[in-house]
N, C-alpha and C. Protein backbone atom coordinates (compact mmCIF):
# COMPACT_ATOMS: atom_id res chain seq x y z
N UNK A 1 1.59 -24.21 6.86
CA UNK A 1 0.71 -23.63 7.83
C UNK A 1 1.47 -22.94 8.95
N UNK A 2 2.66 -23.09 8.84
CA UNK A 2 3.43 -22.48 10.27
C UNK A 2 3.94 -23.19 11.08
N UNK A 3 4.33 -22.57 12.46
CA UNK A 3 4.81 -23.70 13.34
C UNK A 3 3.74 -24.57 14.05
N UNK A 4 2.44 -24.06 14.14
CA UNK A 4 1.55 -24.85 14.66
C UNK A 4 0.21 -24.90 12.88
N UNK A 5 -0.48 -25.88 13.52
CA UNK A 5 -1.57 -26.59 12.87
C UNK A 5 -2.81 -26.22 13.04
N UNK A 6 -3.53 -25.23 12.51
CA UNK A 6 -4.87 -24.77 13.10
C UNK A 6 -6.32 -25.50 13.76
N UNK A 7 -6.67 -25.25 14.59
CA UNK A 7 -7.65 -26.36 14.63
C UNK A 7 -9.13 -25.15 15.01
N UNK A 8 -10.17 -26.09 15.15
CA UNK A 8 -11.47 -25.98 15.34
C UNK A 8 -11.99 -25.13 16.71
N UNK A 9 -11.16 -23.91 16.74
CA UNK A 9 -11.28 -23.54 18.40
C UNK A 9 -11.01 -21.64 17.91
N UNK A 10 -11.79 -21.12 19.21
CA UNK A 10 -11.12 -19.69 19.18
C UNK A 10 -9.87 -19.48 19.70
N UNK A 11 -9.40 -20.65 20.53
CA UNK A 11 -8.00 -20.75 20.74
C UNK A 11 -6.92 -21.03 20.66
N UNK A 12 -7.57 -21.81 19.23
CA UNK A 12 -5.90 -22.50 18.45
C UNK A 12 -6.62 -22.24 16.42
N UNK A 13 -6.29 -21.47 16.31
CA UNK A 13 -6.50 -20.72 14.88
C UNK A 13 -4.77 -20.28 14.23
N UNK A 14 -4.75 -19.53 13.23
CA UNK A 14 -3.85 -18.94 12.62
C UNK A 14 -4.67 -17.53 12.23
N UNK A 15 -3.72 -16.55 11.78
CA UNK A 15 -4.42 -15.55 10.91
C UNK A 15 -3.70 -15.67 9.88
N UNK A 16 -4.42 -14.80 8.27
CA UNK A 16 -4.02 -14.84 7.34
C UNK A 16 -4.26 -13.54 7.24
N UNK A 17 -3.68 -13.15 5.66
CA UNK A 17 -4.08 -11.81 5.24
C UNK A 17 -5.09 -12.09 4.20
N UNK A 18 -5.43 -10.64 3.96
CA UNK A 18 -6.89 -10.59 2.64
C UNK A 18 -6.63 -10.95 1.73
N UNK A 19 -5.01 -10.63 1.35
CA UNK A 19 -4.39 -11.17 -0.23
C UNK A 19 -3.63 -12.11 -0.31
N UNK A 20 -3.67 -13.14 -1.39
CA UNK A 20 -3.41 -14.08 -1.03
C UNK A 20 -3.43 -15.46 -1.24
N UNK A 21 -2.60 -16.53 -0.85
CA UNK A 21 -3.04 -18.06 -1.00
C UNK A 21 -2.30 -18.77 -0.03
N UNK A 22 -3.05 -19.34 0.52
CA UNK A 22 -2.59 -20.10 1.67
C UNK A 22 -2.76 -21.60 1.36
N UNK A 23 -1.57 -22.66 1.75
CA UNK A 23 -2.15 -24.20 1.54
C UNK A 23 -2.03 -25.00 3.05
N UNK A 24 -3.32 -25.58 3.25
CA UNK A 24 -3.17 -26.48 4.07
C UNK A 24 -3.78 -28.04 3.77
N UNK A 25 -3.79 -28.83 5.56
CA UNK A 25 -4.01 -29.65 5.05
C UNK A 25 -5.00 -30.04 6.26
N UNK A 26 -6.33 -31.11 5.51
CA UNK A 26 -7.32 -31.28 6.58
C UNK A 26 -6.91 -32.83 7.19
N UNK A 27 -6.33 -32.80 8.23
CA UNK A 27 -5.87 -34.48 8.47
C UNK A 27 -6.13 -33.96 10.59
N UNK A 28 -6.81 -34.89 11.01
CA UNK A 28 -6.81 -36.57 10.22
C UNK A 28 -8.42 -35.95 9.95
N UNK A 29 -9.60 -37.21 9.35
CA UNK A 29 -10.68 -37.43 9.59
C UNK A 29 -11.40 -36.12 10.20
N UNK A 30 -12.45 -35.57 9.60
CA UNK A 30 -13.08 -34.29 11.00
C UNK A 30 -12.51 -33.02 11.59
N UNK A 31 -11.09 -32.63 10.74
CA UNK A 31 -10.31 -32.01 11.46
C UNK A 31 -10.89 -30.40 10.29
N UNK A 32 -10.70 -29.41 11.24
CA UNK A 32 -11.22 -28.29 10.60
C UNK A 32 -10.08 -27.27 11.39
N UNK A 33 -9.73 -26.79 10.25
CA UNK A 33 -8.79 -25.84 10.25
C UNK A 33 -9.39 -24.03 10.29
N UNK A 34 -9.28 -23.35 11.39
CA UNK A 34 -9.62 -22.02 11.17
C UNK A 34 -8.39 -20.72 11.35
N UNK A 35 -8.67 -20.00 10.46
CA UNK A 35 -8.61 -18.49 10.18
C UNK A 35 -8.45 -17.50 10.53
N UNK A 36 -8.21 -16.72 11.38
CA UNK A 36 -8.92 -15.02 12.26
C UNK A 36 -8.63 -14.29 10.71
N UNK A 37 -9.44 -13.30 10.44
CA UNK A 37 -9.38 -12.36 9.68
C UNK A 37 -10.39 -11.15 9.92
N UNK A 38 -9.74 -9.96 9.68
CA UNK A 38 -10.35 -8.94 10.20
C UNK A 38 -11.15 -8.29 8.94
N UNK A 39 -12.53 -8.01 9.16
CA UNK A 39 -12.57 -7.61 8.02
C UNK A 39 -13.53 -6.11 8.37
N UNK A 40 -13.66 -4.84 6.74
CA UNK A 40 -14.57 -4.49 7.54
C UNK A 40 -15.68 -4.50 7.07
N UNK A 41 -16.49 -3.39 8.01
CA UNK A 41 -18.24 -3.89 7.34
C UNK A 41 -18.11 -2.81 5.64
N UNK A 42 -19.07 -3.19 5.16
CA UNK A 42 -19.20 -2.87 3.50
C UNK A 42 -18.69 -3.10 2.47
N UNK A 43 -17.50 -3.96 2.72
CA UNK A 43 -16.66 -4.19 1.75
C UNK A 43 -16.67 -5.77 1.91
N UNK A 44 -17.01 -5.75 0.16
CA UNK A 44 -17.15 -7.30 -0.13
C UNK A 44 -15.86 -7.98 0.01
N UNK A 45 -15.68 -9.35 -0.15
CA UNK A 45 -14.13 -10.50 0.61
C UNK A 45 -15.14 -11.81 -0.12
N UNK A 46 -14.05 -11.92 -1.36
CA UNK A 46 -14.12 -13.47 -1.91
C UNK A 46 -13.21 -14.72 -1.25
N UNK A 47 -13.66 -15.60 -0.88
CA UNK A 47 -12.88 -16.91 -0.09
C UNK A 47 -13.03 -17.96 -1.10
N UNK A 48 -12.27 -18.45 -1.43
CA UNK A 48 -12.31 -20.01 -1.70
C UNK A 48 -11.49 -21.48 -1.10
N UNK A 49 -12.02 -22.15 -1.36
CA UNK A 49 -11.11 -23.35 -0.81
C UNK A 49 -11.32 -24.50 -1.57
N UNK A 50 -10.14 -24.92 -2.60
CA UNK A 50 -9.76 -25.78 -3.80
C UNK A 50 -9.37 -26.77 -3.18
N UNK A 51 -9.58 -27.96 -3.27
CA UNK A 51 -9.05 -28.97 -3.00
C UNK A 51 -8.77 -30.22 -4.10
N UNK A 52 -9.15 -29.84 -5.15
CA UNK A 52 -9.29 -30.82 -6.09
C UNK A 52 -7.64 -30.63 -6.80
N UNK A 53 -7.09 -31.59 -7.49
CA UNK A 53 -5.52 -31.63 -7.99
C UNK A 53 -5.71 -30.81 -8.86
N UNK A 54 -7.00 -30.37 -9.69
CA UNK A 54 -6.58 -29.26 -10.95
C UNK A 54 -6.17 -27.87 -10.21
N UNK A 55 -6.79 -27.97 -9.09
CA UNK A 55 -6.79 -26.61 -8.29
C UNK A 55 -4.88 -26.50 -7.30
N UNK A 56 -4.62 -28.04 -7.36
CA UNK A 56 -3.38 -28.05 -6.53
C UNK A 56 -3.53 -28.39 -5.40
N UNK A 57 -4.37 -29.17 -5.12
CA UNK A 57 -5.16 -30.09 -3.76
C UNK A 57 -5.01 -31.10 -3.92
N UNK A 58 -5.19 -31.94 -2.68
CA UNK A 58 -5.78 -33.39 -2.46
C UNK A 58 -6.98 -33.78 -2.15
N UNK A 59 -7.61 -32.43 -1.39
CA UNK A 59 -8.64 -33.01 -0.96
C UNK A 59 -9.82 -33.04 -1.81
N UNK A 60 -10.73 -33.88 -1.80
CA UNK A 60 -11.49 -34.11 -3.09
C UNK A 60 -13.10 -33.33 -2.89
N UNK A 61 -13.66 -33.31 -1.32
CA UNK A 61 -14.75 -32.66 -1.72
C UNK A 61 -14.64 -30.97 -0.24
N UNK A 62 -13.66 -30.28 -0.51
CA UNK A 62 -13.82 -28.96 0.70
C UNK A 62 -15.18 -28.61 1.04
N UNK A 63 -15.06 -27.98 2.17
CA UNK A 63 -16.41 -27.33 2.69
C UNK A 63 -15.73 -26.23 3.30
N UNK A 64 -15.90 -24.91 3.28
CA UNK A 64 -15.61 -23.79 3.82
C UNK A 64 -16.81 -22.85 4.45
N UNK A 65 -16.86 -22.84 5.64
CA UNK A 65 -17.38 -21.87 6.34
C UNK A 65 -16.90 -20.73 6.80
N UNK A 66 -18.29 -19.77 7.08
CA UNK A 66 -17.71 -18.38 7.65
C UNK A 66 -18.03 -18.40 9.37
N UNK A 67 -17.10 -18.14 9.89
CA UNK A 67 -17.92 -17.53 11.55
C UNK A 67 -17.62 -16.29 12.29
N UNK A 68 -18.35 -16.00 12.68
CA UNK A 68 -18.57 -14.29 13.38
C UNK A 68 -17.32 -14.42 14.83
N UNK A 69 -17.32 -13.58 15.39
CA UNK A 69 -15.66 -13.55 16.50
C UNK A 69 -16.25 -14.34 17.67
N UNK A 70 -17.41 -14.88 17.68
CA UNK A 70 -17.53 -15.91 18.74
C UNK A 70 -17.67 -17.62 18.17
N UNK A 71 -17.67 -17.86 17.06
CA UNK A 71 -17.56 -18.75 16.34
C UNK A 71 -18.84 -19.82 16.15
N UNK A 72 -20.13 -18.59 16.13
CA UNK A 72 -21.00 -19.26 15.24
C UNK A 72 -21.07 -18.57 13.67
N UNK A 73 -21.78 -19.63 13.68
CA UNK A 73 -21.64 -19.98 11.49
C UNK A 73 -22.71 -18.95 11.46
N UNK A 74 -21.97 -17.87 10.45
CA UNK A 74 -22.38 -17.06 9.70
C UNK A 74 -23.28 -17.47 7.86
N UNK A 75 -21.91 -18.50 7.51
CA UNK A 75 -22.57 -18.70 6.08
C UNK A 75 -21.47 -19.82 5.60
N UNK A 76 -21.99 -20.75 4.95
CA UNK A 76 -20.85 -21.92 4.74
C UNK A 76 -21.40 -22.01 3.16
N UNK A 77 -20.11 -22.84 2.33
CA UNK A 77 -20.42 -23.31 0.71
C UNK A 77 -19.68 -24.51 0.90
N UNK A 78 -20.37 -25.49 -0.19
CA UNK A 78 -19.88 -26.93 -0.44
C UNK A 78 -20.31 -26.65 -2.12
N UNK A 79 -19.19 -26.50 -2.94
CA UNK A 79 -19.66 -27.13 -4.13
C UNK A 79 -19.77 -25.59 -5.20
N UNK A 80 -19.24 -24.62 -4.22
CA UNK A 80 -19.79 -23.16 -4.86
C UNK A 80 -18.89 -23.18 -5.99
N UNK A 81 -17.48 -23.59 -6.19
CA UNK A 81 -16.23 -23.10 -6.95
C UNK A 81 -16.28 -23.82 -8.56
N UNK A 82 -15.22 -24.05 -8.63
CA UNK A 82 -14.82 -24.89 -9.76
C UNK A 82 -15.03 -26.48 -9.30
N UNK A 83 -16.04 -27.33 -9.72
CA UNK A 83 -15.70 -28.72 -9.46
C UNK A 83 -16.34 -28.81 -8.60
N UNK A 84 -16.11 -29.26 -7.11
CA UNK A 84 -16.52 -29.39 -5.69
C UNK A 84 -16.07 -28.79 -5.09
N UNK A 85 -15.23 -27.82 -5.20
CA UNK A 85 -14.43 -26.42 -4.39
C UNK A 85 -15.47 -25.85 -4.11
N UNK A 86 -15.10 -24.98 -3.34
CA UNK A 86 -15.88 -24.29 -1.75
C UNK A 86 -15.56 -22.64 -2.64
N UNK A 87 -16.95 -21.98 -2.48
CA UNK A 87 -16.30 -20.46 -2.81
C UNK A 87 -17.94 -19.65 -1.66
N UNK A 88 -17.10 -18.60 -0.95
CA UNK A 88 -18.08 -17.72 0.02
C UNK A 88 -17.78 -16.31 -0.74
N UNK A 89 -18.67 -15.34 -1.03
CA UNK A 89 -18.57 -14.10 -1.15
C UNK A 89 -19.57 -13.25 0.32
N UNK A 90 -18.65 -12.39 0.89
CA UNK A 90 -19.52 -11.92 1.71
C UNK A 90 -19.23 -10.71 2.28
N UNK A 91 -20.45 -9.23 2.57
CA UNK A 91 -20.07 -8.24 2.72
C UNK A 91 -20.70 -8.38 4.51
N UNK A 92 -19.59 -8.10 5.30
CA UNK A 92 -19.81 -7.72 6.63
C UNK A 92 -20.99 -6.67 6.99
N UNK A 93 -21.81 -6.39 7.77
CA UNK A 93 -22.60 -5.50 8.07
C UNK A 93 -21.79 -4.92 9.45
N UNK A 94 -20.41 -5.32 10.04
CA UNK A 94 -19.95 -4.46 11.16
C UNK A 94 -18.56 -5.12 10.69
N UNK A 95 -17.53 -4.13 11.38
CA UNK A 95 -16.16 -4.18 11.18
C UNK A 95 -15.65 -5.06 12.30
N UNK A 96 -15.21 -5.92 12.08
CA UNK A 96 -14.36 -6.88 13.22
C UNK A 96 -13.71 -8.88 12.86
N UNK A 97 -13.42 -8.94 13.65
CA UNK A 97 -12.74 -10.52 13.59
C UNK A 97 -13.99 -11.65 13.17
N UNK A 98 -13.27 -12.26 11.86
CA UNK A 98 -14.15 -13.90 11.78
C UNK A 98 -13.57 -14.56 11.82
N UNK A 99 -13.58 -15.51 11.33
CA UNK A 99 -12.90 -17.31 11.06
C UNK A 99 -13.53 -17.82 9.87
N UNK A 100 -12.48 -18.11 9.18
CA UNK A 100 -12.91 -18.98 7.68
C UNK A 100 -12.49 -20.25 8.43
N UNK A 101 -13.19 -21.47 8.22
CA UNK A 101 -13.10 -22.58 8.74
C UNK A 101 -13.06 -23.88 8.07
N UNK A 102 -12.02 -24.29 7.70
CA UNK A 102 -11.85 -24.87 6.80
C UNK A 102 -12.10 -26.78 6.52
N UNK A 103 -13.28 -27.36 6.21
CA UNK A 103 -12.83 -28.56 6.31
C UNK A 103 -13.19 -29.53 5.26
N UNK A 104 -13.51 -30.79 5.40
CA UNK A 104 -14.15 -31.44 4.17
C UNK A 104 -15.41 -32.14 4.62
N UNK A 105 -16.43 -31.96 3.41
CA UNK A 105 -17.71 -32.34 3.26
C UNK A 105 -17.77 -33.86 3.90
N UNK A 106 -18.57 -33.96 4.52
CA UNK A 106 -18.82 -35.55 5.87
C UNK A 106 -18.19 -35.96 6.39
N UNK A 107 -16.78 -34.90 6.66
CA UNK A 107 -15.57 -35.19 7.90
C UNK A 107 -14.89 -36.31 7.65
N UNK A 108 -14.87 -37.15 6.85
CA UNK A 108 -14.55 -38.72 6.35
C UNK A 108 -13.44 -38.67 5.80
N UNK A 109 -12.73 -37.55 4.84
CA UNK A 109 -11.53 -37.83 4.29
C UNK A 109 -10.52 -36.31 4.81
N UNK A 110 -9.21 -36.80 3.92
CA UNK A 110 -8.15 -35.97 4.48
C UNK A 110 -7.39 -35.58 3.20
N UNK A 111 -6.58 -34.73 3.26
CA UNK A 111 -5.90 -33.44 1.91
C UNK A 111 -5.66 -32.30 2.10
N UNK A 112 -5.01 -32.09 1.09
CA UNK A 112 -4.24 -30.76 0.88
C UNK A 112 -5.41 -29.78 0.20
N UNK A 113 -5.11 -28.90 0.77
CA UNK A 113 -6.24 -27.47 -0.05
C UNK A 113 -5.16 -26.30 -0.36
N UNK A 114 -6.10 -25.79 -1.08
CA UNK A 114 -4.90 -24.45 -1.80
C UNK A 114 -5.72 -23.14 -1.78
């Protein structure tokens, strides 16, 4: 993840790029990891978030949300992917900054995602 650890804030995030695979990890308990990514409007952006060991995870049930540049929830998946993996497809209607937000389903456990 870098030199710092992303957390649940517009002020302590990471950015990523569009292409790509990133691994982190949701620890401890409740902890939600976010994103900045720029995207623009009309053009579709597939997300997923694997957590299961076939996928190269630990964590057993992900939840991935989307949020708009003030960091309310746009659109979240539990369960969309392979297994209990997390998958969002989504076309922007304006060009600018979100947050993929990364955590696990009832905040209760902790793991690696891919």
């Amino acid at each position: 993840m870098g030199a710092r650890e992303p957390q649940a804030s517009l002020a302590t995030f990471s950015s990523v790029s569009l292409v790509g695979a990133r691994t982190g990890f949701v620890q401890p308990n409740g902890d939600h990891d976010w994103h900045a990514l720029n995207l623009t409007a009309g053009q579709t952006y597939h997300s997923s978030l694997r957590g299961s060991a076939t996928n190269g995870g630990t964590l057993a049930d992900p939840e991935l949300y989307l949020r708009n540049n003030t960091g309310a929830l746009v659109t979240s998946n539990d369960d969309g992917g392979i297994g209990f993996d997390s998958f969002i497809s989504f076309t922007p209607t304006t060009t600018g900054r979100c947050y993929l937000d990364a955590g696990e389903f009832g905040n209760n456990a902790t793991g690696s995602s891919a």
